[in-house]
C-alpha atoms as a PDB file:
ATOM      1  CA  UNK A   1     128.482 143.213  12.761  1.00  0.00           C
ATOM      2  CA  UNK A   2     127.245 142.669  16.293  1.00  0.00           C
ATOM      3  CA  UNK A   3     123.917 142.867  16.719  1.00  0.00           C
ATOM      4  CA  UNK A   4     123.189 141.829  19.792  1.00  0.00           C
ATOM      5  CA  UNK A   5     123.226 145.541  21.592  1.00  0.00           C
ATOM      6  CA  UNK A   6     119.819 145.593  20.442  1.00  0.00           C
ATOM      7  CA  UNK A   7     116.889 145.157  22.449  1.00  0.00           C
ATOM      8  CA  UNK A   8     114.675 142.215  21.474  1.00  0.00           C
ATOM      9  CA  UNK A   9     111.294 143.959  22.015  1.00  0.00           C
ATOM     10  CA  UNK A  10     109.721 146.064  19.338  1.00  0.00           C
ATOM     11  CA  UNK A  11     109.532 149.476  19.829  1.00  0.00           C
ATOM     12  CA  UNK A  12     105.777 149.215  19.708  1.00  0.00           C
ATOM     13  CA  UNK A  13     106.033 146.441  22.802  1.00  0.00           C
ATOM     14  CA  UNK A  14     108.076 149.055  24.560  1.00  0.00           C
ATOM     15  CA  UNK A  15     105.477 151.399  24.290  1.00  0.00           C
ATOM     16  CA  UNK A  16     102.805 149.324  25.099  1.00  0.00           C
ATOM     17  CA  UNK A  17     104.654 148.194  28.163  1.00  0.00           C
ATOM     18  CA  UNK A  18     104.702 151.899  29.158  1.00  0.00           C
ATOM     19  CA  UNK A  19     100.971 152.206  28.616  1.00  0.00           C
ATOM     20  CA  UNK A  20     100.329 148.922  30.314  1.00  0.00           C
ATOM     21  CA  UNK A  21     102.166 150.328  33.829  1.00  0.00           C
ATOM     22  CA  UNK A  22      99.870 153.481  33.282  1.00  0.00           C
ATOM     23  CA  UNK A  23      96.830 151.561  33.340  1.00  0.00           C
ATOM     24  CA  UNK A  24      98.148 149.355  35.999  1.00  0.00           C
ATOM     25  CA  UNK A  25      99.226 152.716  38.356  1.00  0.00           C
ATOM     26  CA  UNK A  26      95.692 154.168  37.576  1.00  0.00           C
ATOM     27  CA  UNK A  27      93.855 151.412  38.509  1.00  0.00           C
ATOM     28  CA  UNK A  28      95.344 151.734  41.877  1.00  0.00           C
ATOM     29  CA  UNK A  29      95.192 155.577  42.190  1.00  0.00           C
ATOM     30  CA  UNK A  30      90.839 155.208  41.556  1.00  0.00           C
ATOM     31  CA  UNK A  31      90.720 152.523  44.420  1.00  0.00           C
ATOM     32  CA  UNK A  32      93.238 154.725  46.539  1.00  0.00           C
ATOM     33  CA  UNK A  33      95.387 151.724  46.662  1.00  0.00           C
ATOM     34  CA  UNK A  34      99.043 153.466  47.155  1.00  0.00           C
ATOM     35  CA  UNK A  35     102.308 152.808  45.444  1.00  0.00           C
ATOM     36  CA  UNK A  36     105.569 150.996  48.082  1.00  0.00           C
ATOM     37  CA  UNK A  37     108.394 150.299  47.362  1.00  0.00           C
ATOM     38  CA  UNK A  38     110.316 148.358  49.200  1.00  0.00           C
ATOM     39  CA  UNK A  39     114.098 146.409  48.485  1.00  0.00           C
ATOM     40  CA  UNK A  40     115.387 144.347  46.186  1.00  0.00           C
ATOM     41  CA  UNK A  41     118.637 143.426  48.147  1.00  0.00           C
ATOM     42  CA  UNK A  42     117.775 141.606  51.482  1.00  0.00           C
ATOM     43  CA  UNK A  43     118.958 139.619  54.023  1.00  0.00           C
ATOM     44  CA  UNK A  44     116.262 137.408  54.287  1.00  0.00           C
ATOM     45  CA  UNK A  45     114.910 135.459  51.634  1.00  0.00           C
ATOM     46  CA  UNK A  46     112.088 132.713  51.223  1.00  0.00           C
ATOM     47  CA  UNK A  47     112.757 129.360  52.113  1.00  0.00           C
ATOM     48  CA  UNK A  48     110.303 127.359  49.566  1.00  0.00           C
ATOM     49  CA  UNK A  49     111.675 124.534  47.899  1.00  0.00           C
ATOM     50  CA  UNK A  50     110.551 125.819  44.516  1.00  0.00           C
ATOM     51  CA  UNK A  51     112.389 128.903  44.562  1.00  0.00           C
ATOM     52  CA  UNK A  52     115.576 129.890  44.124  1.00  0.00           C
ATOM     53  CA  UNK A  53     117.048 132.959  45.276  1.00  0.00           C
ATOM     54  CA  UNK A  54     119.968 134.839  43.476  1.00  0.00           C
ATOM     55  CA  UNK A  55     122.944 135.874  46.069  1.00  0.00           C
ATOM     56  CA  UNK A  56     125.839 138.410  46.723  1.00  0.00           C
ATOM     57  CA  UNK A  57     128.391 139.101  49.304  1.00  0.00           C
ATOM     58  CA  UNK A  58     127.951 142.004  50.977  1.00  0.00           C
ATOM     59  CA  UNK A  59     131.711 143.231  52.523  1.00  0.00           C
ATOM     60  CA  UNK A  60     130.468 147.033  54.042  1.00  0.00           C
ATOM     61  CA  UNK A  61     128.125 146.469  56.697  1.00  0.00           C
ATOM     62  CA  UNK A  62     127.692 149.097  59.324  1.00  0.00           C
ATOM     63  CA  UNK A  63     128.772 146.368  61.833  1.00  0.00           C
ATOM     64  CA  UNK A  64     131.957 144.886  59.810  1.00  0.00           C
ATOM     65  CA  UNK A  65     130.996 141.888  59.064  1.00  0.00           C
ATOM     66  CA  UNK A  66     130.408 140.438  55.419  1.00  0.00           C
ATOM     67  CA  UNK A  67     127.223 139.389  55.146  1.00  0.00           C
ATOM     68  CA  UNK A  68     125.407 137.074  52.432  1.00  0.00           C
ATOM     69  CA  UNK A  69     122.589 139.702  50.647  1.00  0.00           C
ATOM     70  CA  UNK A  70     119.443 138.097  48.467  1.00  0.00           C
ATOM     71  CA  UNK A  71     117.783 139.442  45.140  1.00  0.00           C
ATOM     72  CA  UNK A  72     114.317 139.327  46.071  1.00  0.00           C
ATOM     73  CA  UNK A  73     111.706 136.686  44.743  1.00  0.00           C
ATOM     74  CA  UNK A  74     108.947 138.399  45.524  1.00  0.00           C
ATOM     75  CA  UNK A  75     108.584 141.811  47.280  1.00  0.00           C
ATOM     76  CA  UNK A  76     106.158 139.579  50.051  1.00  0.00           C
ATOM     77  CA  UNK A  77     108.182 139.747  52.778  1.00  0.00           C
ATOM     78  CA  UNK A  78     109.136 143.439  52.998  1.00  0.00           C
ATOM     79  CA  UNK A  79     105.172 144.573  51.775  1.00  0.00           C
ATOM     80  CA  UNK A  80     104.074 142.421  55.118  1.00  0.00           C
ATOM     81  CA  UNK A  81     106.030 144.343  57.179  1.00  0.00           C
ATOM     82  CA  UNK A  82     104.616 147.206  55.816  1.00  0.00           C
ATOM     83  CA  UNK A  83     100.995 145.916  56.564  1.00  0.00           C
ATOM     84  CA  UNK A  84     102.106 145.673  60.272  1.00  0.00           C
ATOM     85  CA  UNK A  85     102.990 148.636  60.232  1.00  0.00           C
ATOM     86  CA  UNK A  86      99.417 150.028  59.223  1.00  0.00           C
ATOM     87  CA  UNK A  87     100.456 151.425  55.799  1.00  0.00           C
ATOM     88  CA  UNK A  88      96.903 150.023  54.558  1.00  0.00           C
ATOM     89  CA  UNK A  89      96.512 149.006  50.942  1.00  0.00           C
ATOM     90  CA  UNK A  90      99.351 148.884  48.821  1.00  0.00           C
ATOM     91  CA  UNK A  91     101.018 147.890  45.651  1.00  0.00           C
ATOM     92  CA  UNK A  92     104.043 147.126  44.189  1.00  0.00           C
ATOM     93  CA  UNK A  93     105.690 146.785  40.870  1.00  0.00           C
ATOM     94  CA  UNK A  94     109.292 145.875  40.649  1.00  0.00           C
ATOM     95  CA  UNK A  95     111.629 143.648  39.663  1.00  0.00           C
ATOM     96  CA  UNK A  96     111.839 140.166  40.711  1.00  0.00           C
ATOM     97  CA  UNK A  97     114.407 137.336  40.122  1.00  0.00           C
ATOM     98  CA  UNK A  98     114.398 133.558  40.334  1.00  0.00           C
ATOM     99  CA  UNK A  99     117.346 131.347  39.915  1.00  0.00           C
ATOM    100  CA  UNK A 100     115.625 130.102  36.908  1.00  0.00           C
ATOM    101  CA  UNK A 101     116.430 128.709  33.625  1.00  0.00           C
ATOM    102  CA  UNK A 102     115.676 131.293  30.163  1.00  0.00           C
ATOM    103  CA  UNK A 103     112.559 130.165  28.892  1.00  0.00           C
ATOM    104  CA  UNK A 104     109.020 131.174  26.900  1.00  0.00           C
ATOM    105  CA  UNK A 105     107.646 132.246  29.988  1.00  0.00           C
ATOM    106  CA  UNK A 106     110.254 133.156  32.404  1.00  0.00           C
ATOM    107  CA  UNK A 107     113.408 135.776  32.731  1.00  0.00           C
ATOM    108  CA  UNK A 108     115.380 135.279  35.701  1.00  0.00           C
ATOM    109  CA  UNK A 109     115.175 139.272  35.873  1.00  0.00           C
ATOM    110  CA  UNK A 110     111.135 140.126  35.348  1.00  0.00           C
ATOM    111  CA  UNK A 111     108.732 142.449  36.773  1.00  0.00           C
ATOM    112  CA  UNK A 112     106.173 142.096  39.010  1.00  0.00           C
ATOM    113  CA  UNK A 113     102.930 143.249  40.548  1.00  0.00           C
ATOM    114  CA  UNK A 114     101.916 142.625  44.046  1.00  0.00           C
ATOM    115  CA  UNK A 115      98.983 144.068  45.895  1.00  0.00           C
ATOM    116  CA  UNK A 116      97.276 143.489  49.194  1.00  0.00           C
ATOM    117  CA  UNK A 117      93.805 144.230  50.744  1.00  0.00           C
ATOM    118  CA  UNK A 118      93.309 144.499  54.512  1.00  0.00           C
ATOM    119  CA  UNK A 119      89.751 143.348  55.027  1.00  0.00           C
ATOM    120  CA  UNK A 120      89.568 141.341  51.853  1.00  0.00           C
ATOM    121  CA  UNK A 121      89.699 137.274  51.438  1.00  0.00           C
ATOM    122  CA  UNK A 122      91.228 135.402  48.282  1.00  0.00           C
ATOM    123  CA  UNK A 123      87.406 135.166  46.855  1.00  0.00           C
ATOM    124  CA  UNK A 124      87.057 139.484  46.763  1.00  0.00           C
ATOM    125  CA  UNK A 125      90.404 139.658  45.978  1.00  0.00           C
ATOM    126  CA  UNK A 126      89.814 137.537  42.809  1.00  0.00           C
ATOM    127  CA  UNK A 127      86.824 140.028  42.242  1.00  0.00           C
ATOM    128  CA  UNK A 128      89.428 142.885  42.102  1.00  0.00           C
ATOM    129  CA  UNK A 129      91.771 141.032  39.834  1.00  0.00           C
ATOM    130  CA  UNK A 130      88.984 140.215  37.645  1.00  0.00           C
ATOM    131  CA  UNK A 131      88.521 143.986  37.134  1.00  0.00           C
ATOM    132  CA  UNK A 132      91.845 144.398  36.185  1.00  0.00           C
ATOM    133  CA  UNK A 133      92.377 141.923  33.503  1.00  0.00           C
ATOM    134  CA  UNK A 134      88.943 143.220  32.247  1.00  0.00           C
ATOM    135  CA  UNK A 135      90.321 146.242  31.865  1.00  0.00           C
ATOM    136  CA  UNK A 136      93.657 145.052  30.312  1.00  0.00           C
ATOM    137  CA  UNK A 137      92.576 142.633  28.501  1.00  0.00           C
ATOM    138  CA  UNK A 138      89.477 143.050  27.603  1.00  0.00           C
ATOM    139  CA  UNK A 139      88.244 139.780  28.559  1.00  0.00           C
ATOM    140  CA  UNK A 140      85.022 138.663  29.652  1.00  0.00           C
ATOM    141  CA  UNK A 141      84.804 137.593  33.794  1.00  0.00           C
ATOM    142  CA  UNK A 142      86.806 134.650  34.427  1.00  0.00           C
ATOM    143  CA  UNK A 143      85.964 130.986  35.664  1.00  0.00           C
ATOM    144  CA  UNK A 144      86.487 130.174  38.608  1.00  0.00           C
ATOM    145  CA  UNK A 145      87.074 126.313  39.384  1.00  0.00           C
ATOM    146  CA  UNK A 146      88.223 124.514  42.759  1.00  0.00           C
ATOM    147  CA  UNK A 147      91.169 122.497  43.020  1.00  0.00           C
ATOM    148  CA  UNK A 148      89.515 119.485  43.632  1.00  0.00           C
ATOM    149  CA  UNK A 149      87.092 120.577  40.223  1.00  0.00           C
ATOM    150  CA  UNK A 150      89.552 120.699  37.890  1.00  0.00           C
ATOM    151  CA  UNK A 151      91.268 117.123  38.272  1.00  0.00           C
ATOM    152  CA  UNK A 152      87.843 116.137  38.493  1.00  0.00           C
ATOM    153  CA  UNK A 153      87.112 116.873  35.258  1.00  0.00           C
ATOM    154  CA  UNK A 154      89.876 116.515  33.851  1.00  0.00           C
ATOM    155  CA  UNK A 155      91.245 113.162  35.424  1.00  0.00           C
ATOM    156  CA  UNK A 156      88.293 111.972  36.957  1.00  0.00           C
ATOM    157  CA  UNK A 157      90.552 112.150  40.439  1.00  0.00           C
ATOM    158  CA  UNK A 158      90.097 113.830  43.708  1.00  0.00           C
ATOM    159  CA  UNK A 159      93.435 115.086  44.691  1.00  0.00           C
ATOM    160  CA  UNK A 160      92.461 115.568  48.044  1.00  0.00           C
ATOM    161  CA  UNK A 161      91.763 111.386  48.638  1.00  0.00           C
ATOM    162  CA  UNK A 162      93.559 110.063  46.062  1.00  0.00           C
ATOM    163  CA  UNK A 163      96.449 107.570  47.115  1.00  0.00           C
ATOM    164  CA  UNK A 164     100.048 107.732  45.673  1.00  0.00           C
ATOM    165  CA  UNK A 165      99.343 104.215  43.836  1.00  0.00           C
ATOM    166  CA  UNK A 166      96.616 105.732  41.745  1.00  0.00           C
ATOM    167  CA  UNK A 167      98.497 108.800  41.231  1.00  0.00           C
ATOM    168  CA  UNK A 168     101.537 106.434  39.910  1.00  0.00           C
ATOM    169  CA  UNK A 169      99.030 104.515  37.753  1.00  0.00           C
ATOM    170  CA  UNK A 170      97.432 107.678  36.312  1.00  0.00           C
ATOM    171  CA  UNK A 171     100.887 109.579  35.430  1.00  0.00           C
ATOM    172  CA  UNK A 172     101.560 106.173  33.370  1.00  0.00           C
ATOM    173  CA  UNK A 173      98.387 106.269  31.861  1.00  0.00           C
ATOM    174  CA  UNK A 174      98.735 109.767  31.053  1.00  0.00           C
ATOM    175  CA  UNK A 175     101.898 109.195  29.387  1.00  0.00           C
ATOM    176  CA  UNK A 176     103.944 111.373  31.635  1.00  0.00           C
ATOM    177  CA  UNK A 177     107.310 109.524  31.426  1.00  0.00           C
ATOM    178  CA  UNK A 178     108.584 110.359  35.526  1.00  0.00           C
ATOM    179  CA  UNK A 179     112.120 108.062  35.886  1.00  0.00           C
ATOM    180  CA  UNK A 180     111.500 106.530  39.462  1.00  0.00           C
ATOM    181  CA  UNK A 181     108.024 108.310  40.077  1.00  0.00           C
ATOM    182  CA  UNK A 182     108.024 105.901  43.489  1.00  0.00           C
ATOM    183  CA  UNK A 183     110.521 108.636  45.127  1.00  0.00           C
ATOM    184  CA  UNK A 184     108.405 111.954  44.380  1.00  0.00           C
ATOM    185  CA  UNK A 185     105.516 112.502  47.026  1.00  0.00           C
ATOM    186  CA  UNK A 186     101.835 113.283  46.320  1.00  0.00           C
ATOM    187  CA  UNK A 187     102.103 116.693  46.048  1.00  0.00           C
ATOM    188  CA  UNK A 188     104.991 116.135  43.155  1.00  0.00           C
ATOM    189  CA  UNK A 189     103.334 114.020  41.730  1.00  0.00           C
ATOM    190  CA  UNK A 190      99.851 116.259  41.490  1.00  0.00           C
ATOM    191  CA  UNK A 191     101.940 118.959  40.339  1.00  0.00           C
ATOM    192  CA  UNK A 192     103.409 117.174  37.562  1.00  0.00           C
ATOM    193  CA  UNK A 193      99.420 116.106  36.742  1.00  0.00           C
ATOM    194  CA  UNK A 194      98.169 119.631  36.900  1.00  0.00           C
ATOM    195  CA  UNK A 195     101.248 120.627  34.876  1.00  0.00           C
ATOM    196  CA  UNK A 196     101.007 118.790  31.967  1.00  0.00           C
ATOM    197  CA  UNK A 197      97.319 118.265  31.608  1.00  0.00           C
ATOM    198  CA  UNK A 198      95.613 121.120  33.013  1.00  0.00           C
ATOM    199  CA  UNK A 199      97.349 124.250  32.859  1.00  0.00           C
ATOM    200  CA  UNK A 200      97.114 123.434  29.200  1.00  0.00           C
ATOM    201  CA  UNK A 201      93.793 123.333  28.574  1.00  0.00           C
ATOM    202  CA  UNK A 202      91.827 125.677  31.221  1.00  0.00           C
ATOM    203  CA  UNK A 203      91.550 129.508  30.533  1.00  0.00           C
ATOM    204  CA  UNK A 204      91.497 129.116  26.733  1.00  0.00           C
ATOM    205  CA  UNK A 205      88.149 131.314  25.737  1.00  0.00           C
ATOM    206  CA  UNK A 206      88.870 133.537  29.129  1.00  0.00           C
ATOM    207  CA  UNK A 207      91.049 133.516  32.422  1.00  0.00           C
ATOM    208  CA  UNK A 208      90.342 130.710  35.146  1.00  0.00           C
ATOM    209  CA  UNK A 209      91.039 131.317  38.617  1.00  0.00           C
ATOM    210  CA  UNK A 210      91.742 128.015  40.243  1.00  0.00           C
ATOM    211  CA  UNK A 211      91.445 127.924  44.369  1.00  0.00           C
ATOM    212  CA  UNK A 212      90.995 125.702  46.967  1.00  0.00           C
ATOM    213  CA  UNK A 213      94.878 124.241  46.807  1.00  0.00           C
ATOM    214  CA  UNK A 214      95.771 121.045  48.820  1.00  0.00           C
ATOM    215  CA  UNK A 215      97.217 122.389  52.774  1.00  0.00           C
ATOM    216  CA  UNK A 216     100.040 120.996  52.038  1.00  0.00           C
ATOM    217  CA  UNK A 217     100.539 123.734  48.915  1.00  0.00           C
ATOM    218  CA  UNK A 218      99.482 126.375  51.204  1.00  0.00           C
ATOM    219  CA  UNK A 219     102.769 128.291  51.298  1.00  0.00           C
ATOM    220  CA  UNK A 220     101.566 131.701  53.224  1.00  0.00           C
ATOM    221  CA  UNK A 221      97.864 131.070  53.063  1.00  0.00           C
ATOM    222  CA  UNK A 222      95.457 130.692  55.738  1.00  0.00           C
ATOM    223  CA  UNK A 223      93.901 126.930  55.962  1.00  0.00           C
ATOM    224  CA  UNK A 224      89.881 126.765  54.573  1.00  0.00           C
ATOM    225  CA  UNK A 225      87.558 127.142  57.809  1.00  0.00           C
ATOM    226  CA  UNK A 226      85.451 125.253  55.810  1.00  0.00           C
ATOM    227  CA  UNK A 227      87.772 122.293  55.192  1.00  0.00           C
ATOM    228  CA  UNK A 228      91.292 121.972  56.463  1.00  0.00           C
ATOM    229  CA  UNK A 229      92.233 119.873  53.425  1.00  0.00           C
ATOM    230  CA  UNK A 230      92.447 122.768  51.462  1.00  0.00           C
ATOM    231  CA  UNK A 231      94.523 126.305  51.746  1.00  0.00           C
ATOM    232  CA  UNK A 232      92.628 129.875  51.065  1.00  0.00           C
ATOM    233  CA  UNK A 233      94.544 130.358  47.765  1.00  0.00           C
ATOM    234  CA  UNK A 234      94.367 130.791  44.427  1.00  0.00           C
ATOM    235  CA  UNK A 235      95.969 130.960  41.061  1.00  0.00           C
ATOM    236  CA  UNK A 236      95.254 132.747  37.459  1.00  0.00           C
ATOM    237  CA  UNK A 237      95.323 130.731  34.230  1.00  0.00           C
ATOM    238  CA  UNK A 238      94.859 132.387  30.902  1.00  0.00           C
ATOM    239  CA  UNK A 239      95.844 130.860  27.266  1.00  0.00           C
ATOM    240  CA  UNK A 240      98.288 128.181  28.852  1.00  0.00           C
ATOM    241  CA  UNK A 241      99.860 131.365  30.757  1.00  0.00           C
ATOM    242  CA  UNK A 242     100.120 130.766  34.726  1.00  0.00           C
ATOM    243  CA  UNK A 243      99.341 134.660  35.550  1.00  0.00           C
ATOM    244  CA  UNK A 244      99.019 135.242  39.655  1.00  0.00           C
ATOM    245  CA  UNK A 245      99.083 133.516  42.575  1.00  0.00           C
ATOM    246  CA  UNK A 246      97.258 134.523  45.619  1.00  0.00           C
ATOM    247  CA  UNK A 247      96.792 134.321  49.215  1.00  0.00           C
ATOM    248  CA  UNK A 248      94.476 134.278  51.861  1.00  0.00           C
ATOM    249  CA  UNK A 249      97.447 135.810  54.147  1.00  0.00           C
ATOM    250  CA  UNK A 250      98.319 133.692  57.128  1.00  0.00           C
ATOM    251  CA  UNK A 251      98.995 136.160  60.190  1.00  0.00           C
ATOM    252  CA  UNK A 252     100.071 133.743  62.726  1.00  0.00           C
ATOM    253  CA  UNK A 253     103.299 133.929  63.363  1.00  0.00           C
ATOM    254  CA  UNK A 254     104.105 131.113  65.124  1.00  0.00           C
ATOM    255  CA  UNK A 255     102.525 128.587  62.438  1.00  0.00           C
ATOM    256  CA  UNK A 256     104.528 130.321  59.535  1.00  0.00           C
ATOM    257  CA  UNK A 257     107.272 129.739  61.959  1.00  0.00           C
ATOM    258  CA  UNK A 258     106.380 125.538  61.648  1.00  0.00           C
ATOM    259  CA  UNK A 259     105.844 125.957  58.078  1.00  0.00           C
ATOM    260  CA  UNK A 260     109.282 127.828  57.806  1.00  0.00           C
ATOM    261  CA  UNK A 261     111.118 125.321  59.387  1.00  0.00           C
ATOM    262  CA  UNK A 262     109.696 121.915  57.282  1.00  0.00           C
ATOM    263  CA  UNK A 263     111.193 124.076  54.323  1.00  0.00           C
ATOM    264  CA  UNK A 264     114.062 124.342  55.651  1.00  0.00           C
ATOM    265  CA  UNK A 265     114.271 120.430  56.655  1.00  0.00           C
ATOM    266  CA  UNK A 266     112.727 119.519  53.220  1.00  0.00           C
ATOM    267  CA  UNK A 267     115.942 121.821  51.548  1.00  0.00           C
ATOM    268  CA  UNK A 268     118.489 119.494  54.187  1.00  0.00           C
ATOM    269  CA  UNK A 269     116.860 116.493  52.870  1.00  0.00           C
ATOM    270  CA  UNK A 270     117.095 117.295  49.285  1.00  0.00           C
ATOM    271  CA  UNK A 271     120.497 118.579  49.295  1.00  0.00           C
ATOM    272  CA  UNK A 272     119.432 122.183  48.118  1.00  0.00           C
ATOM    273  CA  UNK A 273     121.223 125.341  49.580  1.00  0.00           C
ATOM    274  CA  UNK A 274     120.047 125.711  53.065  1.00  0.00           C
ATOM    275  CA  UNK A 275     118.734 129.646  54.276  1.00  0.00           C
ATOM    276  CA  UNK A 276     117.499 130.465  57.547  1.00  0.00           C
ATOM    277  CA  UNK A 277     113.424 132.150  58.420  1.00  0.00           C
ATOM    278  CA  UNK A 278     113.331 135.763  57.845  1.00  0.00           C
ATOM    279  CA  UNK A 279     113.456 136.865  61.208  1.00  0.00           C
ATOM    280  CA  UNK A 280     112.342 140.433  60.896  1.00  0.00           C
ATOM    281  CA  UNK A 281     109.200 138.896  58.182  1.00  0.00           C
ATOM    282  CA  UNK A 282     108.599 136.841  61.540  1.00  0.00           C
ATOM    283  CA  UNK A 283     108.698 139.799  64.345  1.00  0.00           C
ATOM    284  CA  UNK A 284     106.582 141.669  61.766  1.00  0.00           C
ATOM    285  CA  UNK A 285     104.040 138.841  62.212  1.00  0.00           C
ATOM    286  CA  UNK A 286     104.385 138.765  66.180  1.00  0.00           C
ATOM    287  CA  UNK A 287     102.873 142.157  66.524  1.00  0.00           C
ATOM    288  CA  UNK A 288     100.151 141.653  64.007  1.00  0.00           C
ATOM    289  CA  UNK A 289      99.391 141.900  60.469  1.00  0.00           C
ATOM    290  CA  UNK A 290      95.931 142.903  59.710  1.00  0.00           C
ATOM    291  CA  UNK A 291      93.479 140.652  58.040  1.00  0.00           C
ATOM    292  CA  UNK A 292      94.021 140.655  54.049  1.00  0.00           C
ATOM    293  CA  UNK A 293      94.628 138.931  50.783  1.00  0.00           C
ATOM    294  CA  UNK A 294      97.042 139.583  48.745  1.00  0.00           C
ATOM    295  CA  UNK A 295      98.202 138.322  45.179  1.00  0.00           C
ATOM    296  CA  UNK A 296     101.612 138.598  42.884  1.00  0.00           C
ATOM    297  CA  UNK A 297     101.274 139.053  38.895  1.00  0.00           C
ATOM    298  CA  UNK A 298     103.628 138.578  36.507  1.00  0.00           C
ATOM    299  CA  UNK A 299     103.476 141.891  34.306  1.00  0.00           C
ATOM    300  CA  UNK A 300     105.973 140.909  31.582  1.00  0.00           C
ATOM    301  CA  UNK A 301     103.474 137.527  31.187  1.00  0.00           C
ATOM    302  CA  UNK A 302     100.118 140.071  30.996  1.00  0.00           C
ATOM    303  CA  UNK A 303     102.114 142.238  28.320  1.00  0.00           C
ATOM    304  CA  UNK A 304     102.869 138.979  26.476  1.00  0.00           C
ATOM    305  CA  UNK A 305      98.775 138.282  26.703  1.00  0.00           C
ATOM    306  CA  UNK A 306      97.933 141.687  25.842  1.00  0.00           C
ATOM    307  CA  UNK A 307     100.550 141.946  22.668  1.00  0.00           C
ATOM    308  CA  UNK A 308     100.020 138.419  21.545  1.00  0.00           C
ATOM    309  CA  UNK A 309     103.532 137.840  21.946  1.00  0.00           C
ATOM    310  CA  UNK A 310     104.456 133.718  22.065  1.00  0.00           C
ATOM    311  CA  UNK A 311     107.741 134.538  23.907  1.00  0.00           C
ATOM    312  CA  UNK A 312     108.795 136.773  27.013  1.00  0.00           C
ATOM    313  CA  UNK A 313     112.133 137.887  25.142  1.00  0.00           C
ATOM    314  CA  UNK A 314     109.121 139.851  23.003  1.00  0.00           C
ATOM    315  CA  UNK A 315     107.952 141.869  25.355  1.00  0.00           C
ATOM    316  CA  UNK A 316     111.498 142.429  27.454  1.00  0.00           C
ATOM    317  CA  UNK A 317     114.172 145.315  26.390  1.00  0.00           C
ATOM    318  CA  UNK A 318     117.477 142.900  27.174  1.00  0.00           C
ATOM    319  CA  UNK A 319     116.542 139.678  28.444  1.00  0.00           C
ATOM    320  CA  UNK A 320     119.209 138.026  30.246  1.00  0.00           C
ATOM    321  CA  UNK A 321     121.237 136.653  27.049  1.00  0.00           C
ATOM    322  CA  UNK A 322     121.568 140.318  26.185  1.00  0.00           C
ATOM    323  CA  UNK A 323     121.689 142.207  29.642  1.00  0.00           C
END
């Protein structure tokens, strides 16, 4: 008999999904923190190298034309324009998809929280998401390591100075087997490094918020006053789990413009599907976007944490095999 109508979470991890959004929604409602919502079909879509964006012809436009729609990555965009529009602190959760392969951690279909603080950076912004996994999880108050800390002590590197020879030499001593490592560039290459020997081990006993990422990760992060080697951002390790990523939001328009556009020659030069700049995530910019931080969770990966499931098809209804 087919049994694959069934969902592949327990009916206890369906319930404690339902008491996990509860939590989630209250924690919001005592900060006065209010709920958006905002769409999943777009026409824009990001144009980050690392992301892939599911898409749909769209044949009934008010104008006649067909027009090429996007399942939304992240709900950034749209929550930004929002934010211009002086809606004030918000939240999100919604669904989210990635052209991604099925995995432990990932669904191409998954749910996501994303919040945003006028008048906050990324350092009281990791205050208030420290909060919140306290009260999810029940942890005790996270690390919180630099960038530049981490390979430190892990590698004995500085990824900030360190040359592409010596990042070449130390994947091969590290046994990371990279067929024609010469091609990838630094960033890559530190990826690959912070991949397979850090993630793993930080975060075990509680979370670890890591900040201080090279510039050239900054993605929609404002550049460190401090030092313009490194991007006001951060990101949430817990039990091997990557959790949140979060920003120190850029508001100038016409450098997210610059940074827009090197994606979009990086995706030419790599032979990946080529999208144009979100033009109306742009105008949004133009007339101003408030100071704030802001920060996107993955909920289904939290629920895992918080069940002590080992796989996301746990804590998921119908994962994509059985949607």
């Amino acid at each position: 008999m087919n049994q694959s109508w069934k969902p592949t979470a327990t009916l206890a991890n369906i319930h404690a999904r339902a008491e996990l959004l509860h939590s989630i929604r209250q924690f919001f409602a005592d900060r006065e923190v209010i709920e958006v919502e905002t769409p999943l079909l777009s026409n824009g879509t990001v144009t980050d190298v690392h992301l892939a964006a599911f898409s749909t012809q769209f044949n009934y436009a008010k104008d006649g034309t067909d027009k090429t729609l996007y399942l939304q990555t992240s709900p950034e965009y749209a929550m930004k324009r929002l934010l211009c529009a002086e809606v004030g602190p918000c939240y999100q959760i919604g669904k989210a998809f990635r052209h991604e392969g099925e995995g432990r951690w990932h669904n191409p279909e998954f749910t996501m929280l994303e919040w945003y603080r006028p008048g906050f950076d990324h350092h009281r912004l990791m205050d208030e998401m420290d909060d919140l996994l306290t009260l999810i999880l029940g942890v005790s108050q996270a690390q919180r390591k630099s960038y530049q800390q981490v390979f430190a002590e892990t590698l004995g590197i500085d990824p900030l100075t360190v040359s592409i020879e010596s990042l070449q030499q130390t994947l091969c001593e590290q046994h990371i087997d990279v067929h024609g490592n010469d091609v990838l560039d630094k960033d890559a290459m530190l990826q690959l490094l912070f991949s397979y020997k850090i993630e793993p081990i930080i975060g075990q006993e509680e979370p670890c918020f890591v900040y201080g990422f090279p510039a050239s990760q900054a993605a929609l992060a404002k550049l460190s006053q401090n030092d313009r080697r490194v991007a006001d951002r951060f990101e949430v390790y817990f039990k091997g789990i990557e959790l949140a990523n979060g920003f120190n939001e850029l508001g100038d328009a016409q450098e997210q413009r610059r940074r827009f556009d090197n994606d979009i020659e990086q995706r030419k030069s790599l032979g990946l599907p080529v999208v144009e700049s979100d033009e109306r995530f742009l105008a949004a910019l133009e007339c101003g976007l408030p100071p704030c931080a802001g920060v996107a969770l993955g909920v289904d990966r939290l629920l895992m944490l918080k069940t002590g499931a080992n796989h996301i098809d746990q804590v998921i209804s119908f994962p994509v095999s059985r949607a």
